[in-house]
Structures are given as C-alpha cells and as structure tokens.
C-alpha atoms as a PDB file:
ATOM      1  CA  UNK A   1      27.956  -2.126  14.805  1.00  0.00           C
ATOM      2  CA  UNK A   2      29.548   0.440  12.943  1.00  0.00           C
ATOM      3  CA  UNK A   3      28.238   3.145  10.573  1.00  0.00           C
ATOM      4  CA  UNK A   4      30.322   2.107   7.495  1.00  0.00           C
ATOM      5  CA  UNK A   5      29.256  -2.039   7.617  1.00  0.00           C
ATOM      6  CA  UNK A   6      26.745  -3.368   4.866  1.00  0.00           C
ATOM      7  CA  UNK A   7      23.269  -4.187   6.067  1.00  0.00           C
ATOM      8  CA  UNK A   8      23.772  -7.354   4.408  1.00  0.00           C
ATOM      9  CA  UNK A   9      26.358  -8.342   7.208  1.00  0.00           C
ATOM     10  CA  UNK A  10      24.277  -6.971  10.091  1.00  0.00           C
ATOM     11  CA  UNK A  11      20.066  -8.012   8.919  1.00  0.00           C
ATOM     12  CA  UNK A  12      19.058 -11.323   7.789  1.00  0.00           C
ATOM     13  CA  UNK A  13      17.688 -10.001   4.431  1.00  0.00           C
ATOM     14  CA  UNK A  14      15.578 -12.209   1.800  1.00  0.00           C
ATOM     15  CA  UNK A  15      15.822 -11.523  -1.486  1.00  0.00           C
ATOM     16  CA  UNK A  16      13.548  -9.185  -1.815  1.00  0.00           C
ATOM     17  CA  UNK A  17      14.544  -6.822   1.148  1.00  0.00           C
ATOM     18  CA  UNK A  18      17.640  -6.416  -0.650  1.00  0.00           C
ATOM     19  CA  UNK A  19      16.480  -5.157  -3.844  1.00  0.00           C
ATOM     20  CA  UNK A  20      14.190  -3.041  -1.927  1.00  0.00           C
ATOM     21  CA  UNK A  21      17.209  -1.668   0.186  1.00  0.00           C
ATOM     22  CA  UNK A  22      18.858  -1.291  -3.358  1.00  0.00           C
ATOM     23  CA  UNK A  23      16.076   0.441  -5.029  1.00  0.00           C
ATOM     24  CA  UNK A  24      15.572   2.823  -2.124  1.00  0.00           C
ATOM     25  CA  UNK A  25      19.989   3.339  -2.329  1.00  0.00           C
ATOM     26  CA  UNK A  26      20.219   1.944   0.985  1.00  0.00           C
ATOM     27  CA  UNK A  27      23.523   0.079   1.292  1.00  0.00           C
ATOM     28  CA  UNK A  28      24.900   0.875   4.274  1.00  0.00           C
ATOM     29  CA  UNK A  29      24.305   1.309   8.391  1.00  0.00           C
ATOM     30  CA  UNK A  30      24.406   4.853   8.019  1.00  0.00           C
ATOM     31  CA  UNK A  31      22.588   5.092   5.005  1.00  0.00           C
ATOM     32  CA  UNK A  32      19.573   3.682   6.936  1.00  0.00           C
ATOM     33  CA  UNK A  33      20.430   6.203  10.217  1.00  0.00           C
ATOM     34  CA  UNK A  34      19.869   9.040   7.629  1.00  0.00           C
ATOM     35  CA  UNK A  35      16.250   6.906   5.923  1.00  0.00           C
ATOM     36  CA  UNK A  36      14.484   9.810   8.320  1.00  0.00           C
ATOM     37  CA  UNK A  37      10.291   9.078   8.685  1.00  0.00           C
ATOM     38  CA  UNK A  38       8.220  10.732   6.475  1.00  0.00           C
ATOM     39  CA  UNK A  39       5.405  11.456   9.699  1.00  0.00           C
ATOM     40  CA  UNK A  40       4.245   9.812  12.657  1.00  0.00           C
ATOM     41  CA  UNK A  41       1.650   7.691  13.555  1.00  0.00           C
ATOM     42  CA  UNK A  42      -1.664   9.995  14.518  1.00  0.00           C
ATOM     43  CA  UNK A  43      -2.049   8.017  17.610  1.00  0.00           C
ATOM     44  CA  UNK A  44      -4.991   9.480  20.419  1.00  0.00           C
ATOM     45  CA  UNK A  45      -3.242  10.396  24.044  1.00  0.00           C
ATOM     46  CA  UNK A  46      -2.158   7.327  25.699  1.00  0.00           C
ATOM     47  CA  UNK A  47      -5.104   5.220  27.793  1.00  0.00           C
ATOM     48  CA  UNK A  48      -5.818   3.165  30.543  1.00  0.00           C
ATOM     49  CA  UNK A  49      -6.983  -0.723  29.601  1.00  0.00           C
ATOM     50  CA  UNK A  50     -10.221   0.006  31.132  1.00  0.00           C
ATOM     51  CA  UNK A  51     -11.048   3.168  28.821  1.00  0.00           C
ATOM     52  CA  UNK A  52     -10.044   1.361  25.463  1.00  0.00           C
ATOM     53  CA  UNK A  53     -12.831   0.905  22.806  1.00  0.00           C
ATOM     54  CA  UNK A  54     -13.234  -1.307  19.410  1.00  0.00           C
ATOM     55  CA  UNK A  55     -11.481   1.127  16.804  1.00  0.00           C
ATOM     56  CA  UNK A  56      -9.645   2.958  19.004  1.00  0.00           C
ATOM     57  CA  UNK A  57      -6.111   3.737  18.044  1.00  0.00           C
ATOM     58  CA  UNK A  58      -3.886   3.806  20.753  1.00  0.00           C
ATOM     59  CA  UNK A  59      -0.955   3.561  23.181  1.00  0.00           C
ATOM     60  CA  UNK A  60      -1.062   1.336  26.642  1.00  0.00           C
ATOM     61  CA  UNK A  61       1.819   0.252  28.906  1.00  0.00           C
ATOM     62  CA  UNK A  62       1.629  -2.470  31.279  1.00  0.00           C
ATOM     63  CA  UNK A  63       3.238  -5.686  31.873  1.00  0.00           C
ATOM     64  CA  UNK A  64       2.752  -8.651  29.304  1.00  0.00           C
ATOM     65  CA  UNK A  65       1.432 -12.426  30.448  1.00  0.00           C
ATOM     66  CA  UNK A  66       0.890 -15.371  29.021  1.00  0.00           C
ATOM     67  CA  UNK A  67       3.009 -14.969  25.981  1.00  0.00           C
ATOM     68  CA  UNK A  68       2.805 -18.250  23.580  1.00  0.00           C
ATOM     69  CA  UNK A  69       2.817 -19.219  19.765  1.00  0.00           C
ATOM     70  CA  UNK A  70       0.443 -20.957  17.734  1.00  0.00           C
ATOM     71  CA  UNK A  71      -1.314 -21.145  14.223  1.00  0.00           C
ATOM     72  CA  UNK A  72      -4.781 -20.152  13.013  1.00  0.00           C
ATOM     73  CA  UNK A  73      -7.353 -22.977  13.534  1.00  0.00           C
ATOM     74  CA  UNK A  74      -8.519 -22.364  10.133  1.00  0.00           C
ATOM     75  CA  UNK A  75      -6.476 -20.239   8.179  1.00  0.00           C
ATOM     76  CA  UNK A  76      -2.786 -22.072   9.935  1.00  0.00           C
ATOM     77  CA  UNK A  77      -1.499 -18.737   9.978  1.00  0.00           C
ATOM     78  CA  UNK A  78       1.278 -18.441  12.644  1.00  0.00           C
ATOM     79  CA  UNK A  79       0.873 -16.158  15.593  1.00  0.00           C
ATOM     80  CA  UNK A  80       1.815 -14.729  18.588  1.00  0.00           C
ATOM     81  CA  UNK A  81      -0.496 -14.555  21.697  1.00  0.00           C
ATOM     82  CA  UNK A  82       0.032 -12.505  25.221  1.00  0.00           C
ATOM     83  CA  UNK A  83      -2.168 -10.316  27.605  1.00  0.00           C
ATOM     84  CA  UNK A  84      -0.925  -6.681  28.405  1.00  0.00           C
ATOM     85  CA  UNK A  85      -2.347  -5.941  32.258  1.00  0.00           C
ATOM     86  CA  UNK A  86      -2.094  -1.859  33.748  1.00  0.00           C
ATOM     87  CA  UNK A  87      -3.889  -1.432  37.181  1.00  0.00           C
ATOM     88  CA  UNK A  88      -7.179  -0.882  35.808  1.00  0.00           C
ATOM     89  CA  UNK A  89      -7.481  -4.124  33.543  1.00  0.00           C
ATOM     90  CA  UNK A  90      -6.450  -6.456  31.109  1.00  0.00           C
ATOM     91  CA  UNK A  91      -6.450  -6.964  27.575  1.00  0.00           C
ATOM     92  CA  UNK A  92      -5.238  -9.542  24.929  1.00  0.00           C
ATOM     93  CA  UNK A  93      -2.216  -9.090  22.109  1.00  0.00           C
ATOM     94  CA  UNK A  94      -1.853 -10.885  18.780  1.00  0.00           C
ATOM     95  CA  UNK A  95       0.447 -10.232  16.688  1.00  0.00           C
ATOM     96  CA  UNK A  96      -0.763 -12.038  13.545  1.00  0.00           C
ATOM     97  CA  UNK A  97       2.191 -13.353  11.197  1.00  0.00           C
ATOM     98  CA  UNK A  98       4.823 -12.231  13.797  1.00  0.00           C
ATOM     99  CA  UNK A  99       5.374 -15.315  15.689  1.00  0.00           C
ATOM    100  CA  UNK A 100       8.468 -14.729  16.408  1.00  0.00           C
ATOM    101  CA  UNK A 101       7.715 -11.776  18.520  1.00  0.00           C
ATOM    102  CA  UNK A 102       6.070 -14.258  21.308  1.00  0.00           C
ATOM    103  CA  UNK A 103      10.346 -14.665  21.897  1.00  0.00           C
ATOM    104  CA  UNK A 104      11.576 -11.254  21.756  1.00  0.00           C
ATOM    105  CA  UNK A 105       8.938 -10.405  24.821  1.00  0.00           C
ATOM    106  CA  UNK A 106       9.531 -12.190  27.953  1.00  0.00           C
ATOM    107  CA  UNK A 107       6.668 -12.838  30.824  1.00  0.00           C
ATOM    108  CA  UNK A 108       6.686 -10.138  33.333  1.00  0.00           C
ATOM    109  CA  UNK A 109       8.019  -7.434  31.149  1.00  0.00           C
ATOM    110  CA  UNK A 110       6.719  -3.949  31.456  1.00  0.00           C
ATOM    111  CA  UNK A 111       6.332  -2.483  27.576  1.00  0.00           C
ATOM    112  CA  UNK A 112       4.584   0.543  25.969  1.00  0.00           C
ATOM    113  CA  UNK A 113       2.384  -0.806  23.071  1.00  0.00           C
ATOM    114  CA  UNK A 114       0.586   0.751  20.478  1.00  0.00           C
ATOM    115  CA  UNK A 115      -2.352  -0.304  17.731  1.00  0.00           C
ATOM    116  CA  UNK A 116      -5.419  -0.732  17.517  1.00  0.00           C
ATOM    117  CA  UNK A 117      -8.204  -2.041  19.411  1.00  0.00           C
ATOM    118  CA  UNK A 118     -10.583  -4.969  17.163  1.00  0.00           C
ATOM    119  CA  UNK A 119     -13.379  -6.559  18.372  1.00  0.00           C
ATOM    120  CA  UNK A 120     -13.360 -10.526  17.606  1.00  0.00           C
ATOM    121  CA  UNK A 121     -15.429 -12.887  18.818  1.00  0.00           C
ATOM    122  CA  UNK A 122     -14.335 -13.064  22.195  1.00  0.00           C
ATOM    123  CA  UNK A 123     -14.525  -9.476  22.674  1.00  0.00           C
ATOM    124  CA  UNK A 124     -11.802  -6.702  21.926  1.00  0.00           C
ATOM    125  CA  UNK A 125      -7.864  -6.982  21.468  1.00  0.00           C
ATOM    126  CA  UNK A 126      -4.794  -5.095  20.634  1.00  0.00           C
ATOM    127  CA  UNK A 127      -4.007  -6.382  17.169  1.00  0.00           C
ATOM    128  CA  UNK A 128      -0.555  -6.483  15.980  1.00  0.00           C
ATOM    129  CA  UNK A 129       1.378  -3.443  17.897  1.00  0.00           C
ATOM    130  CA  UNK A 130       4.405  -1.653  17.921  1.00  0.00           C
ATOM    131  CA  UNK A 131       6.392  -2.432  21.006  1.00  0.00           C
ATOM    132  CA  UNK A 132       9.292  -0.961  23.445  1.00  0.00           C
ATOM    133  CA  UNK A 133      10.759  -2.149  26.186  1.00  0.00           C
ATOM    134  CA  UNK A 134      10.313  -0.541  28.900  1.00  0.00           C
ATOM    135  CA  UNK A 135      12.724  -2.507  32.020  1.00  0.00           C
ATOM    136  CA  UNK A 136      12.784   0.412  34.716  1.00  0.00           C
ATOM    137  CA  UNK A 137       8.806   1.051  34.926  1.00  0.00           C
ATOM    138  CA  UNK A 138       7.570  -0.485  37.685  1.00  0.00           C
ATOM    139  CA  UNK A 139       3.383  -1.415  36.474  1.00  0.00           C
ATOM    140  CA  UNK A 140       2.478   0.635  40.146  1.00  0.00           C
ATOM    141  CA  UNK A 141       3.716   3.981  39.056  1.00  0.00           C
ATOM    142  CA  UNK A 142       2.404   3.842  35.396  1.00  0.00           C
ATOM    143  CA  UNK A 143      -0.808   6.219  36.599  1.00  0.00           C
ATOM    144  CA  UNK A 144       1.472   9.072  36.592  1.00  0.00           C
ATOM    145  CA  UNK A 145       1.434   8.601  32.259  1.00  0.00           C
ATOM    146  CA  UNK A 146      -2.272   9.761  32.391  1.00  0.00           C
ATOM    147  CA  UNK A 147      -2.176  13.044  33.657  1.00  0.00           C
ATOM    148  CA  UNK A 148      -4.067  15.581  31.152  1.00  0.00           C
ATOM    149  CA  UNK A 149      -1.272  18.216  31.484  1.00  0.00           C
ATOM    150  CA  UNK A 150       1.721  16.283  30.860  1.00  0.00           C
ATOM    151  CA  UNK A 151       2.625  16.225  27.184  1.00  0.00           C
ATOM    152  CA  UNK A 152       5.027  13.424  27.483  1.00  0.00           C
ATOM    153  CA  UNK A 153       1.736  11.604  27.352  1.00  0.00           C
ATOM    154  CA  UNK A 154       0.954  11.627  23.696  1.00  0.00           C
ATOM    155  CA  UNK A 155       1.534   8.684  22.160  1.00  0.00           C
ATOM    156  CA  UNK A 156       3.928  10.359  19.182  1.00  0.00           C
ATOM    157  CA  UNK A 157       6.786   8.193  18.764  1.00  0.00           C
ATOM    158  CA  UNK A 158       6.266   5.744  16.489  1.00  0.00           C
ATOM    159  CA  UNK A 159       7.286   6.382  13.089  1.00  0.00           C
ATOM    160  CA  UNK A 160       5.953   5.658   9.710  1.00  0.00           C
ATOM    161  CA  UNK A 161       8.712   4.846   7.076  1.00  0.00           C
ATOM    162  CA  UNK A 162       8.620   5.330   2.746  1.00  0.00           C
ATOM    163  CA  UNK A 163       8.263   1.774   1.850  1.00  0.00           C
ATOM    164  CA  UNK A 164       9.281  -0.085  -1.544  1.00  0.00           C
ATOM    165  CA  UNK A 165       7.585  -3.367  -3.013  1.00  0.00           C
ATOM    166  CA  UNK A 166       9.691  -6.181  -0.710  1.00  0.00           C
ATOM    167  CA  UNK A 167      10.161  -4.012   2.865  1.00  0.00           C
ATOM    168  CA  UNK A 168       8.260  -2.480   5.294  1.00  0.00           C
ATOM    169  CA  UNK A 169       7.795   0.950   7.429  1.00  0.00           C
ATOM    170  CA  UNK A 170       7.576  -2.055  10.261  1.00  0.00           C
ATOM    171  CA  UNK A 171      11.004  -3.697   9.465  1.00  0.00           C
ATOM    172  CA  UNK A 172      12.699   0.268   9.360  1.00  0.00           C
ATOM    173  CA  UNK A 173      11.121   0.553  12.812  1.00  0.00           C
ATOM    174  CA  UNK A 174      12.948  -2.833  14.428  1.00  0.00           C
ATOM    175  CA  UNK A 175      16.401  -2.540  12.264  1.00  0.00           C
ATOM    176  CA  UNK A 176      17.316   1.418  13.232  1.00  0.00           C
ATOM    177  CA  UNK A 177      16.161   0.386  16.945  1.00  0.00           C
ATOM    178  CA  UNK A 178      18.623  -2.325  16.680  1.00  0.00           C
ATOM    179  CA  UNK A 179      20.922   0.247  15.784  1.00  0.00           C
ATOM    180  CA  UNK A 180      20.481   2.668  18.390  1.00  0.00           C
ATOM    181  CA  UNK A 181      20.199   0.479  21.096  1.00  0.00           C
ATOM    182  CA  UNK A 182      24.079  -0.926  19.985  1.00  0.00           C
ATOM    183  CA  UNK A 183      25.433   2.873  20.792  1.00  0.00           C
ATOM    184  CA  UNK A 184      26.477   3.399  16.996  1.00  0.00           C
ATOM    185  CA  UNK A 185      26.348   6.937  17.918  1.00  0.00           C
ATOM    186  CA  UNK A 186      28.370   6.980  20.306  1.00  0.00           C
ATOM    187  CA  UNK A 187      31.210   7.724  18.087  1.00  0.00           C
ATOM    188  CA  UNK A 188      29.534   9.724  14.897  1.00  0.00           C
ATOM    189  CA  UNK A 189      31.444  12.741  13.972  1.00  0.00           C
ATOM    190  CA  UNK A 190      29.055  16.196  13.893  1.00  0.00           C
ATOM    191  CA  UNK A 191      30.262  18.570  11.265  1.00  0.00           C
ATOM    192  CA  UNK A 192      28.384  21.398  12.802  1.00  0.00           C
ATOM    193  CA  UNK A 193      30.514  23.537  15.011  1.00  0.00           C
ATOM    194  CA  UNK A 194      29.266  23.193  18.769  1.00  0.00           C
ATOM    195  CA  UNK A 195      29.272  26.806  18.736  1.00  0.00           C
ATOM    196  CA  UNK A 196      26.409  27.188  16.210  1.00  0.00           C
ATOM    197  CA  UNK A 197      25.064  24.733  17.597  1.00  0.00           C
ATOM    198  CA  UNK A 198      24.618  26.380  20.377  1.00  0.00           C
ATOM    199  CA  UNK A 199      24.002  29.487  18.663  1.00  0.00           C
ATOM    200  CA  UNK A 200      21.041  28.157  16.929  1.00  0.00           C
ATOM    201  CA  UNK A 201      19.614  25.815  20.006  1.00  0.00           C
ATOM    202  CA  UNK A 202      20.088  22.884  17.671  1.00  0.00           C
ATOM    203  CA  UNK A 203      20.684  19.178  19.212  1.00  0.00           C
ATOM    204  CA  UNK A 204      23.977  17.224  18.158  1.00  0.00           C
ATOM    205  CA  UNK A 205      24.076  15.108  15.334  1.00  0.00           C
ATOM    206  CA  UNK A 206      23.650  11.737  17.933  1.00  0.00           C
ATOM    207  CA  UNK A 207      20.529  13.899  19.566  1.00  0.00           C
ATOM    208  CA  UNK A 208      19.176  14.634  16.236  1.00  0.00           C
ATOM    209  CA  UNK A 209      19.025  11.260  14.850  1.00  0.00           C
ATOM    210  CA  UNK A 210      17.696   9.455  18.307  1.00  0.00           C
ATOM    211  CA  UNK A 211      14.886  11.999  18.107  1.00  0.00           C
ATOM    212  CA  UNK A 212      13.773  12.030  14.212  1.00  0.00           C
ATOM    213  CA  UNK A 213      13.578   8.209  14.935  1.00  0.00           C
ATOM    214  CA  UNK A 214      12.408   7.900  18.492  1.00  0.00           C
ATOM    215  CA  UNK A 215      10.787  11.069  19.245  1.00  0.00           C
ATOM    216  CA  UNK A 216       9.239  11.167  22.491  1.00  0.00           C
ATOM    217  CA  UNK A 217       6.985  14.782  21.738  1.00  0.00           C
ATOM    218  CA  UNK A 218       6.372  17.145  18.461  1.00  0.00           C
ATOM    219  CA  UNK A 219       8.909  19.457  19.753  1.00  0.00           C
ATOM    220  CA  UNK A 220      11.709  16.624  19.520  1.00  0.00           C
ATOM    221  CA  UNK A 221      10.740  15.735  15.991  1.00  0.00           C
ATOM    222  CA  UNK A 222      10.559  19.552  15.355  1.00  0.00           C
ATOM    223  CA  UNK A 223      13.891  20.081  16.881  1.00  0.00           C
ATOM    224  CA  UNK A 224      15.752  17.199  14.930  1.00  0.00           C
ATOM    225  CA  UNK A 225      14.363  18.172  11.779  1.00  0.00           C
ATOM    226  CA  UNK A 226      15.090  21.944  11.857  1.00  0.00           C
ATOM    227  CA  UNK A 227      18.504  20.392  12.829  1.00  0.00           C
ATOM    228  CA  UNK A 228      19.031  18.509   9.455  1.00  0.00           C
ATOM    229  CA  UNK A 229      17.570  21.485   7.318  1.00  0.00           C
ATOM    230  CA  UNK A 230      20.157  23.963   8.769  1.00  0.00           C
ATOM    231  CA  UNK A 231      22.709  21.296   8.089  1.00  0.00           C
ATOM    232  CA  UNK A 232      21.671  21.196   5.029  1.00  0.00           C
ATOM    233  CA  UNK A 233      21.864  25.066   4.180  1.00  0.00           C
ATOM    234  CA  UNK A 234      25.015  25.022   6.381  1.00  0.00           C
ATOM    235  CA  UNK A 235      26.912  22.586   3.698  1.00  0.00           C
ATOM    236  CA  UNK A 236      25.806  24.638   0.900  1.00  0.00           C
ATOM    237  CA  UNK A 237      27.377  27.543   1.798  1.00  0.00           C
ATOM    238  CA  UNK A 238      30.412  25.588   3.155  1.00  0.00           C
ATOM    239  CA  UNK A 239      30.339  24.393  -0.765  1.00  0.00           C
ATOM    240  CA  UNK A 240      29.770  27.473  -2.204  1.00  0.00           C
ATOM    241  CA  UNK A 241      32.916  29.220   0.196  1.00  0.00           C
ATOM    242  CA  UNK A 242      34.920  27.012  -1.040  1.00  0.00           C
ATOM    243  CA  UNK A 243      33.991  27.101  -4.520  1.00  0.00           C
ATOM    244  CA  UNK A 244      34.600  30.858  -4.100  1.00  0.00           C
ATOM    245  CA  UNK A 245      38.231  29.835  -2.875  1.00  0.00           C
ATOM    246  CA  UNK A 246      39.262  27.491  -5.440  1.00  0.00           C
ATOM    247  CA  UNK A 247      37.767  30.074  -7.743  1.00  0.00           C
ATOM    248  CA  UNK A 248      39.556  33.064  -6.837  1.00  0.00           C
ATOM    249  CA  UNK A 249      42.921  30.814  -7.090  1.00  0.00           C
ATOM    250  CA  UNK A 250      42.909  31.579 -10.846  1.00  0.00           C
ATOM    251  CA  UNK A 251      44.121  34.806 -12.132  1.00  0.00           C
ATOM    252  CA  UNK A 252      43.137  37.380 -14.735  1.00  0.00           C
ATOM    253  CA  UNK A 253      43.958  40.992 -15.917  1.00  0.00           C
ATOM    254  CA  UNK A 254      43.395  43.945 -13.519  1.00  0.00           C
ATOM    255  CA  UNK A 255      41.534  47.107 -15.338  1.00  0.00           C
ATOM    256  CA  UNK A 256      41.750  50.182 -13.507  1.00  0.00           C
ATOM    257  CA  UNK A 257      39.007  53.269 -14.895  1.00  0.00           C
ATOM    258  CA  UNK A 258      39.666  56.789 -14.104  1.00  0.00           C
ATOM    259  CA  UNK A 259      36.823  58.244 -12.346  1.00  0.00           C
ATOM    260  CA  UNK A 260      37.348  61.693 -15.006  1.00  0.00           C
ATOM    261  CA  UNK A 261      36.837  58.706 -17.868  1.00  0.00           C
ATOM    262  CA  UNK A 262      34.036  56.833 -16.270  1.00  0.00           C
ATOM    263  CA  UNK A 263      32.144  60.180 -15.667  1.00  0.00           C
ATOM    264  CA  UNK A 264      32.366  61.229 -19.178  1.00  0.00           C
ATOM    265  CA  UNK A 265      31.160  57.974 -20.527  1.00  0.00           C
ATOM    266  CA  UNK A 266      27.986  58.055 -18.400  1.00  0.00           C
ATOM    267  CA  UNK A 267      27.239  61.805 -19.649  1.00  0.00           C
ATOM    268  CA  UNK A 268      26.967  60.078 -23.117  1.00  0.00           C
ATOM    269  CA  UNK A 269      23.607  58.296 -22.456  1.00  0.00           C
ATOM    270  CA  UNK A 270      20.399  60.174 -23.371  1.00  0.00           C
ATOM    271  CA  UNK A 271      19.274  59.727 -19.580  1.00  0.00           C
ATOM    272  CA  UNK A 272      20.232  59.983 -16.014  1.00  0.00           C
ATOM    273  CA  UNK A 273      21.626  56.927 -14.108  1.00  0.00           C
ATOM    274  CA  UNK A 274      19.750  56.077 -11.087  1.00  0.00           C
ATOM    275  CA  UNK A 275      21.039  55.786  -7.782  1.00  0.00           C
ATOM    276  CA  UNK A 276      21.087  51.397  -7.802  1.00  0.00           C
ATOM    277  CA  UNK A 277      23.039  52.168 -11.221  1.00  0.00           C
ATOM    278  CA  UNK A 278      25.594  53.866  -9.969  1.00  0.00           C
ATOM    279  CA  UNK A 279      26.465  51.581  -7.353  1.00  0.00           C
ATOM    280  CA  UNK A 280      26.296  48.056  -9.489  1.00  0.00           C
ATOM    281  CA  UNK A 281      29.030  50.113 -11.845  1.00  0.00           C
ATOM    282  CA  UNK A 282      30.926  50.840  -8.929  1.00  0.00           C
ATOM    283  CA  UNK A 283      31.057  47.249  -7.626  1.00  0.00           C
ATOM    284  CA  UNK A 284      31.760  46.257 -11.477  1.00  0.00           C
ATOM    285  CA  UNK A 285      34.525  48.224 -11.694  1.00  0.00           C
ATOM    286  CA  UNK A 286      36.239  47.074  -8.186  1.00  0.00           C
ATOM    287  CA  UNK A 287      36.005  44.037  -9.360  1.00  0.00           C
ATOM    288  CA  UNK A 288      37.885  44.502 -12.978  1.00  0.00           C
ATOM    289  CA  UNK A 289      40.671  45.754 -10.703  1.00  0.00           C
ATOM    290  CA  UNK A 290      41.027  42.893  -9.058  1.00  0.00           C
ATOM    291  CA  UNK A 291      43.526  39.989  -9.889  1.00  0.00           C
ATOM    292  CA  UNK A 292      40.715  37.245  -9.885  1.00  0.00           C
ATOM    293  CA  UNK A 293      37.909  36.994 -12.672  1.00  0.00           C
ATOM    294  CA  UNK A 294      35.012  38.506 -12.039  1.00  0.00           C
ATOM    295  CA  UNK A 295      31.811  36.774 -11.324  1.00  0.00           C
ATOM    296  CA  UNK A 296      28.482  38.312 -10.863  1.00  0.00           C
ATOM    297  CA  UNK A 297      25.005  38.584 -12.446  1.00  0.00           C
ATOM    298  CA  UNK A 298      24.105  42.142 -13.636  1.00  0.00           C
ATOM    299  CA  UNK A 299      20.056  42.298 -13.011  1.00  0.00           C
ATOM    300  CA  UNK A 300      18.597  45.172 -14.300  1.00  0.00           C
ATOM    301  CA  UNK A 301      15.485  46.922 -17.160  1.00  0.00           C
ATOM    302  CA  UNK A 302      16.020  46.039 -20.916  1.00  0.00           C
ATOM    303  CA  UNK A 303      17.754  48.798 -23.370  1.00  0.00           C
ATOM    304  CA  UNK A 304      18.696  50.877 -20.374  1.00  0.00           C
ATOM    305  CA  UNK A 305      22.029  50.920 -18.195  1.00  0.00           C
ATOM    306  CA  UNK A 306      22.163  46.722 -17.918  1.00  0.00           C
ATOM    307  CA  UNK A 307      22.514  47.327 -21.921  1.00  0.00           C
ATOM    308  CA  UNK A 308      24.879  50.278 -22.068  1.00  0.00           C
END
C-alpha cells in the first residue's frame, strides 16, 4: 500500500463511506495517516477477568475460545460470539452487528480487548470491543500487565476518531491499522532535519504517526503531537524564509540620509525622541539604503514620532 493510492482502491467503501470520506476531504492513504484522533478512550487501568464488574469500562487480555456466528433469536440481528479466558477466569464477547469479526479472530489467539462490561441475563459480558492481536504473549506471563507501578498498564491506546453522517470512529480505527500493519511507513519522507529532531527530542515522522494512532502511554500521544505542532510552526517559517527570498529578489531605489541632515530634522519636533524612537529610525533608514523594498510595520503612540 502506498501513501499516494485512493482509498477507493484499497477499502471496500458503500456509498455512503465515500461521501463521508469526501465531506471530511479524505481522498487519499495519506490523507487518512494525517485524520489524527481527536482524544482517547478514558478507559480504567487494565483488569484481571475475575475483578471485572457490570459497567465497568475496561481493558483485558487473554486468549479467545469458542468463537462462532449467529443471529438474534428475536431481533435476527447478526453476531459474533467468543469467550476471552486470563488465569483468573473467563468471560463472554459479542460483538453485536460485527459478524464478521467471529473470522478475523482465530481460536487460541491471545488479544488485548477493550469495552465494556453489561450484565444480560446470563450474567455479565464484554460487549462489542476493540481488539489487537497480540501473537507473542504467551496467556502464562500476562500477570506481569497488572502491576500497580508499571504505566504501560493503562489501557490508553485506543483512539476516538471525528466522525461524519455515513462512517465511524470504529471503521478509522480498523482502516489506519490496516495501514500500519502493511509498513506504509517504511518509506515516508520526514521533512524535519534529523538534527532538530534531535535537538528538540522529537520522534520521526514514521514514530510520530504510529504513536498519535497507536499510542501505548500519555507520554507517546504527548510526544507525537508536540511533534506535528513544531512541524507545523517549522513550515511556517520555512514559508515565510522563503517568502523573504523571493521577496528580496525585486529591486528598488537606495536612499542614503546624512546623519548632520537626519539630526537637524529631529531638532524640528516640539519634543524629545525617546530612546525606542531612535532606534526604529535607525533600522528605517538602513533599510531605505538597501537595494530591496522595504518591509516593516512601524508600531508606535498617535500624533507623536510614528506620525512625524
């Protein structure tokens, strides 16, 4: 996948998706890379099966079971079914309206879900969660998530999306995932200098945009987005330098003043100059000597010097 192909050629879109894309002047895969979240989900520290409550909001790993599709007996609505097991229990999964999920998720698979926990009839369940993969985490080490100092723990990374009428914060999610896990970055050009980079203690453009999206703490998200605001800045003045160039290509008349002249003309005005004065005239008149216009804003107190 490459940053310049049309989502079009990469998503199966509805009709609806793609005015949405369209509204939200998303045409490209790069254009969605730079769709950055808006927050994160406020999810509680991540818990053990045992410890989870009706209501609770949260984030579990474990290994998935019985994974199957069916429809509501009274409502036909399709669904996916599975149980999520950690070493201290067990707990069911439905994704409602999401079917299709029951063949993305294979038996035996450890993952890291998170949603929240509804009580039905036949006691509580994780309804319709977020999901990641998670192939090299064996289900006997996961303990080592739960320790109360490590702040890897919290469950942060799941992002919330600005939505239009026709696509969801949900389908954002899955699609830049897709991206990242086909190594589009691999080859994306950073403007910033490495040097400032460093400088600064910013991540590259590749580290940036894996952690706006896929943040695994605060400081990542932190980091990435203090990346993309001093990129920001950093263009503007690359802009305005060259401006300045481009500018200074054109040429005008150079006015030299005597210093005797200048002197006299100041003794003129029914008051003394001030210090600040003195110095903008100076600047004003190195500039009039100069063979490019000159361009500047004088700032200064009505009917005194600024007027003179």
């Amino acid at each position: 996948m490459e940053l310049h192909d049309k989502l079009e050629t990469k998503f199966r879109l509805d009709t609806n998706q793609k005015k949405a894309l369209h509204r939200l002047k998303l045409f490209s895969v790069a254009d969605l890379l730079f769709h950055f979240p808006v927050r994160y989900s406020d999810i509680t520290e991540v818990k053990k099966i045992s410890e989870l409550r009706a209501g609770d909001v949260a984030t579990i790993y474990g290994k998935v079971s019985k994974l199957k599709t069916k429809k509501g007996f009274r409502s036909k609505i399709p669904m996916a079914e599975g149980e999520i097991e950690d070493l201290s229990g067990k707990i069911k999964i439905i994704w409602f309206n999401q079917a299709y999920l029951a063949k993305m998720i294979h038996n035996g698979e450890n993952v890291k879900l998170t949603g929240k926990i509804t009580l039905g009839k036949r006691g509580i369940y994780l309804a319709n969660p977020e999901f990641e993969k998670l192939p090299g985490m064996p289900i006997d080490s996961h303990d080592t998530l739960f320790k109360k100092n490590n702040l890897e723990n919290k469950g942060f990374s799941y992002p919330i999306y600005a939505e239009t009428r026709g696509i969801t914060s949900k389908w954002f999610y899955h699609a830049i995932e897709k991206i990242l896990k086909e190594k589009t970055l691999d080859n994306i050009a950073d403007y910033v200098p490495a040097d400032i980079l460093k400088k600064y203690n910013l991540p590259t453009l590749k580290t940036a945009l894996i952690w706006i999206h896929k943040p695994k703490n605060a400081k990542d998200a932190e980091s990435a987005r203090k990346r993309f605001a001093f990129e920001e800045v950093f263009c503007i003045q690359l802009e305005r330098q060259h401006d300045k160039f481009e500018y200074r290509k054109n040429k005008s008349f150079q006015i030299f003043a005597e210093k005797k002249d200048v002197e006299e003309f100041l003794q003129r005005f029914p008051f003394d100059v001030t210090n600040s004065q003195k110095k903008s005239i100076e600047t004003i008149l190195n500039d009039m000597a100069k063979n490019f216009p000159m361009s500047r804003l004088l700032e200064g107190d009505v009917f005194r010097c600024l007027d003179c």
